[in-house]
N, C-alpha and C. Protein backbone atom coordinates (compact mmCIF):
# COMPACT_ATOMS: atom_id res chain seq x y z
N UNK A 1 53.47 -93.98 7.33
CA UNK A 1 54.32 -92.96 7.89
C UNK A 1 53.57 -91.62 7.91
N UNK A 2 53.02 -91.22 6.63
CA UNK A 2 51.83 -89.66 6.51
C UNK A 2 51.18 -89.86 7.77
N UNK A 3 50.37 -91.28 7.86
CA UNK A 3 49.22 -91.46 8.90
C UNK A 3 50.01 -90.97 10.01
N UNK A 4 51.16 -91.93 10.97
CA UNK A 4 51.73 -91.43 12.03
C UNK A 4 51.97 -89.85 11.94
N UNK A 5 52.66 -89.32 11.50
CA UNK A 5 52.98 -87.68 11.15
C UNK A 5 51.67 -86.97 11.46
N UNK A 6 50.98 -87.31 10.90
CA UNK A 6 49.38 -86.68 10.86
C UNK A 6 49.09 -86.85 12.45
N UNK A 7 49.06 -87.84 12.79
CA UNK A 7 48.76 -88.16 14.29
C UNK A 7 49.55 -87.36 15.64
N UNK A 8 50.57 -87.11 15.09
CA UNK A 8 51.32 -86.80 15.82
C UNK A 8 51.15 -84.55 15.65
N UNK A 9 50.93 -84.16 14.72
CA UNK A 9 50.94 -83.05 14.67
C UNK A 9 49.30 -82.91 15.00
N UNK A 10 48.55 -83.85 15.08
CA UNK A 10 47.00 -83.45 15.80
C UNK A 10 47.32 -83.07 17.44
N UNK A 11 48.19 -84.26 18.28
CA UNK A 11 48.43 -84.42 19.33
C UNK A 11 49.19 -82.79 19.50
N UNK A 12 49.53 -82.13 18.66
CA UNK A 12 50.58 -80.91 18.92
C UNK A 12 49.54 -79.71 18.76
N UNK A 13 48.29 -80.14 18.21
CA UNK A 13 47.27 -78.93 17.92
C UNK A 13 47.38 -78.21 16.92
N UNK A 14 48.19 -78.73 15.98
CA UNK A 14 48.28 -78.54 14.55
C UNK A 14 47.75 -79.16 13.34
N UNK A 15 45.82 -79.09 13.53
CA UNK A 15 45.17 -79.96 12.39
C UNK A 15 45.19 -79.34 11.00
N UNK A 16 45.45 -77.98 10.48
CA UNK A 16 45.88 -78.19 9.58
C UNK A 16 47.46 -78.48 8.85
N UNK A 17 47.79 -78.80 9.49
CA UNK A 17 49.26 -79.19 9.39
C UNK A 17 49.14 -81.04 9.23
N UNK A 18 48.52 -81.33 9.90
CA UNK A 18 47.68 -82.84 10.08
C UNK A 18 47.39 -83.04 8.31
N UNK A 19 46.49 -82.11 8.13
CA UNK A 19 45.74 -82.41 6.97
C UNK A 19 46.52 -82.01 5.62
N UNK A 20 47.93 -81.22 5.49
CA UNK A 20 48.95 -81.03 4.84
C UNK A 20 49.36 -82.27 4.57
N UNK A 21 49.70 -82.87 5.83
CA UNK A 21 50.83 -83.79 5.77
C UNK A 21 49.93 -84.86 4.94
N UNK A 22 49.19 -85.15 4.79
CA UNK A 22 48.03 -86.32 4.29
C UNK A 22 47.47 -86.04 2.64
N UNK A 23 48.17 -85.63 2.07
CA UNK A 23 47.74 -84.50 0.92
C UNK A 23 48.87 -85.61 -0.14
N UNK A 24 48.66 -86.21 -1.39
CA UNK A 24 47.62 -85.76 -2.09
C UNK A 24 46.33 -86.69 -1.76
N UNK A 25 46.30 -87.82 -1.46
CA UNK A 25 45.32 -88.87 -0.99
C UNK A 25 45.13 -89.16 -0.01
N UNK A 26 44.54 -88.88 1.08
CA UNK A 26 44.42 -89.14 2.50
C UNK A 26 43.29 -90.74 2.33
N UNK A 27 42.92 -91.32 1.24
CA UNK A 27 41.96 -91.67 1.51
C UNK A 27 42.22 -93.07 0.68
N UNK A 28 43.97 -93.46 1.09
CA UNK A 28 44.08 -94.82 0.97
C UNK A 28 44.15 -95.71 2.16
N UNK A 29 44.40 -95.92 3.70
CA UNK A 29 44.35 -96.34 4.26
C UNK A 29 43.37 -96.72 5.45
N UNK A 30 42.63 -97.43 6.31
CA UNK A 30 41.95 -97.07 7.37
C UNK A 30 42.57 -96.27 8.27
N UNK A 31 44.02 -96.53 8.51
CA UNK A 31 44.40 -95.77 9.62
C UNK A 31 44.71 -93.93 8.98
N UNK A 32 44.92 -93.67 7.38
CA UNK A 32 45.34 -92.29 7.04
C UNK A 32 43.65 -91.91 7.18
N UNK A 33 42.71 -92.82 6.61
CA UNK A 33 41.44 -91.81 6.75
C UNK A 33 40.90 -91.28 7.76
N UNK A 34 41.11 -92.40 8.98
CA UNK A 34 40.47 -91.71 10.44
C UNK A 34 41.89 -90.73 10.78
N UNK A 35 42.97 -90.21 10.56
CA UNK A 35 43.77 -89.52 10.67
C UNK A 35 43.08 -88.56 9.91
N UNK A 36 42.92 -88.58 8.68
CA UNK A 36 42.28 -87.25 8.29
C UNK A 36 40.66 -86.65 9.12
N UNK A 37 40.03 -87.71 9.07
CA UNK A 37 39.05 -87.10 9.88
C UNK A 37 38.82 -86.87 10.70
N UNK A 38 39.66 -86.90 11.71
CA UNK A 38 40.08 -86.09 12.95
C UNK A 38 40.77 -84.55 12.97
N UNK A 39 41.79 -84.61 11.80
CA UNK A 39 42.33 -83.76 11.56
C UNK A 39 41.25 -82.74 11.27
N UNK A 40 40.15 -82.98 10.17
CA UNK A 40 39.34 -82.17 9.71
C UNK A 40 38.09 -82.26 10.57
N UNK A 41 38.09 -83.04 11.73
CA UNK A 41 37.16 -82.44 12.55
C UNK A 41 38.03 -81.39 13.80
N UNK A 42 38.83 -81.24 13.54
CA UNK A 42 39.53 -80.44 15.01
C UNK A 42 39.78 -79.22 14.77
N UNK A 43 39.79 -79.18 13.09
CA UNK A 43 39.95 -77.80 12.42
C UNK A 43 38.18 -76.90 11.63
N UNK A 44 36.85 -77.83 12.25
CA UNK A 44 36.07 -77.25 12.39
C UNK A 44 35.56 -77.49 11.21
N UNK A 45 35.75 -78.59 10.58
CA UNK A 45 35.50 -78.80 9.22
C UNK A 45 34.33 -80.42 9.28
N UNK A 46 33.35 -80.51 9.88
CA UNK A 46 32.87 -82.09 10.08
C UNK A 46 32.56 -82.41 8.56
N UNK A 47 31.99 -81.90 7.51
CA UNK A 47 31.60 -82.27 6.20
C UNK A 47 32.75 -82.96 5.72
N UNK A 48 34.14 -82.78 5.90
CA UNK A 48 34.73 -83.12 5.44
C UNK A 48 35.46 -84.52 6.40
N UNK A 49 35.11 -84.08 7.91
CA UNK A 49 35.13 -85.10 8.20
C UNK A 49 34.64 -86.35 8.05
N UNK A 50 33.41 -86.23 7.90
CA UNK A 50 32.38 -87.35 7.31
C UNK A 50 32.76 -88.10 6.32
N UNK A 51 33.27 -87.22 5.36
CA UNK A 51 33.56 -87.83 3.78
C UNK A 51 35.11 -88.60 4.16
N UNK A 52 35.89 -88.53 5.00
CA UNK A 52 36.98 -89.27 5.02
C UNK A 52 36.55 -90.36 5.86
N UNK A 53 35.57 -90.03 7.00
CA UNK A 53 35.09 -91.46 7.65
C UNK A 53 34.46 -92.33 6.52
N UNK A 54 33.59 -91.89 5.34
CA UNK A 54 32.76 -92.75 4.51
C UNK A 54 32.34 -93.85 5.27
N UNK A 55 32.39 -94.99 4.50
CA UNK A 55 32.26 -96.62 4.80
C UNK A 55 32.94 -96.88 5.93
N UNK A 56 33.98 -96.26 6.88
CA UNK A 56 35.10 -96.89 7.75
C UNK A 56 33.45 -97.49 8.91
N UNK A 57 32.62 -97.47 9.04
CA UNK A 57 31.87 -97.72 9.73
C UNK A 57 31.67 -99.04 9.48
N UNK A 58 31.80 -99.75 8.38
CA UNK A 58 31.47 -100.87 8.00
C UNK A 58 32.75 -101.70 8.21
N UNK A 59 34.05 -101.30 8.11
CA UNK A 59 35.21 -101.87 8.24
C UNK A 59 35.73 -102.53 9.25
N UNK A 60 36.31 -103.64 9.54
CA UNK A 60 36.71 -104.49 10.73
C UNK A 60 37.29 -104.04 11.88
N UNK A 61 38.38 -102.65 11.84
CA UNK A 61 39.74 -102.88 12.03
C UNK A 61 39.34 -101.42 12.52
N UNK A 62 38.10 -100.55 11.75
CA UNK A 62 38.39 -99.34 12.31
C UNK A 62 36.60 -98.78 12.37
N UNK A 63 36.13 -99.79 13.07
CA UNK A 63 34.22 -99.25 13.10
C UNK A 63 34.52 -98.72 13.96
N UNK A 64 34.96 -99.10 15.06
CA UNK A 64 35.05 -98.59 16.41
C UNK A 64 35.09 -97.09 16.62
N UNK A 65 36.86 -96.63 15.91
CA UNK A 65 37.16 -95.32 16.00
C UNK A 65 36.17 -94.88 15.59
N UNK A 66 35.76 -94.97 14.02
CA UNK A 66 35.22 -94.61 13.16
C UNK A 66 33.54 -94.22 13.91
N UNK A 67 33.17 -94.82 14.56
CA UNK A 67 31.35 -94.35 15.53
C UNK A 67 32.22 -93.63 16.38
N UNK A 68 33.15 -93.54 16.75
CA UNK A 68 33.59 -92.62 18.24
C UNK A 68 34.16 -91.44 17.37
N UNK A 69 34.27 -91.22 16.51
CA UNK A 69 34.70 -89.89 16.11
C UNK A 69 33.09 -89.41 15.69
């Protein structure tokens, strides 16, 4: 549900509001992490984007996004 919310306030141009909503752990799901790291790349932040992509590069379900972000 965070993940959708998050997604949905990126689509509104509200990434830190994105990255609120994902707070305290953004970094249990594939789908909340590439939500955060979008969030924190749209708000000009890639270091931090990086660190929420981590490993998703290696992952089944989300390499894809994960090289396209």
């Amino acid at each position: 549900v965070r993940a959708r919310l998050a997604e949905v306030l990126l689509a509104a141009g509200r990434p830190a509001d994105a990255l609120a909503a994902l707070e305290p752990d953004p970094n249990t799901s594939p789908r909340t992490r590439l939500a955060a790291a979008r969030a924190a790349a749209a708000a000009g932040d890639d270091r931090a984007a990086a660190e929420f992509l981590g490993d998703l590069t290696d992952h089944p379900l989300a390499a894809r996004q994960a090289f396209l972000l």
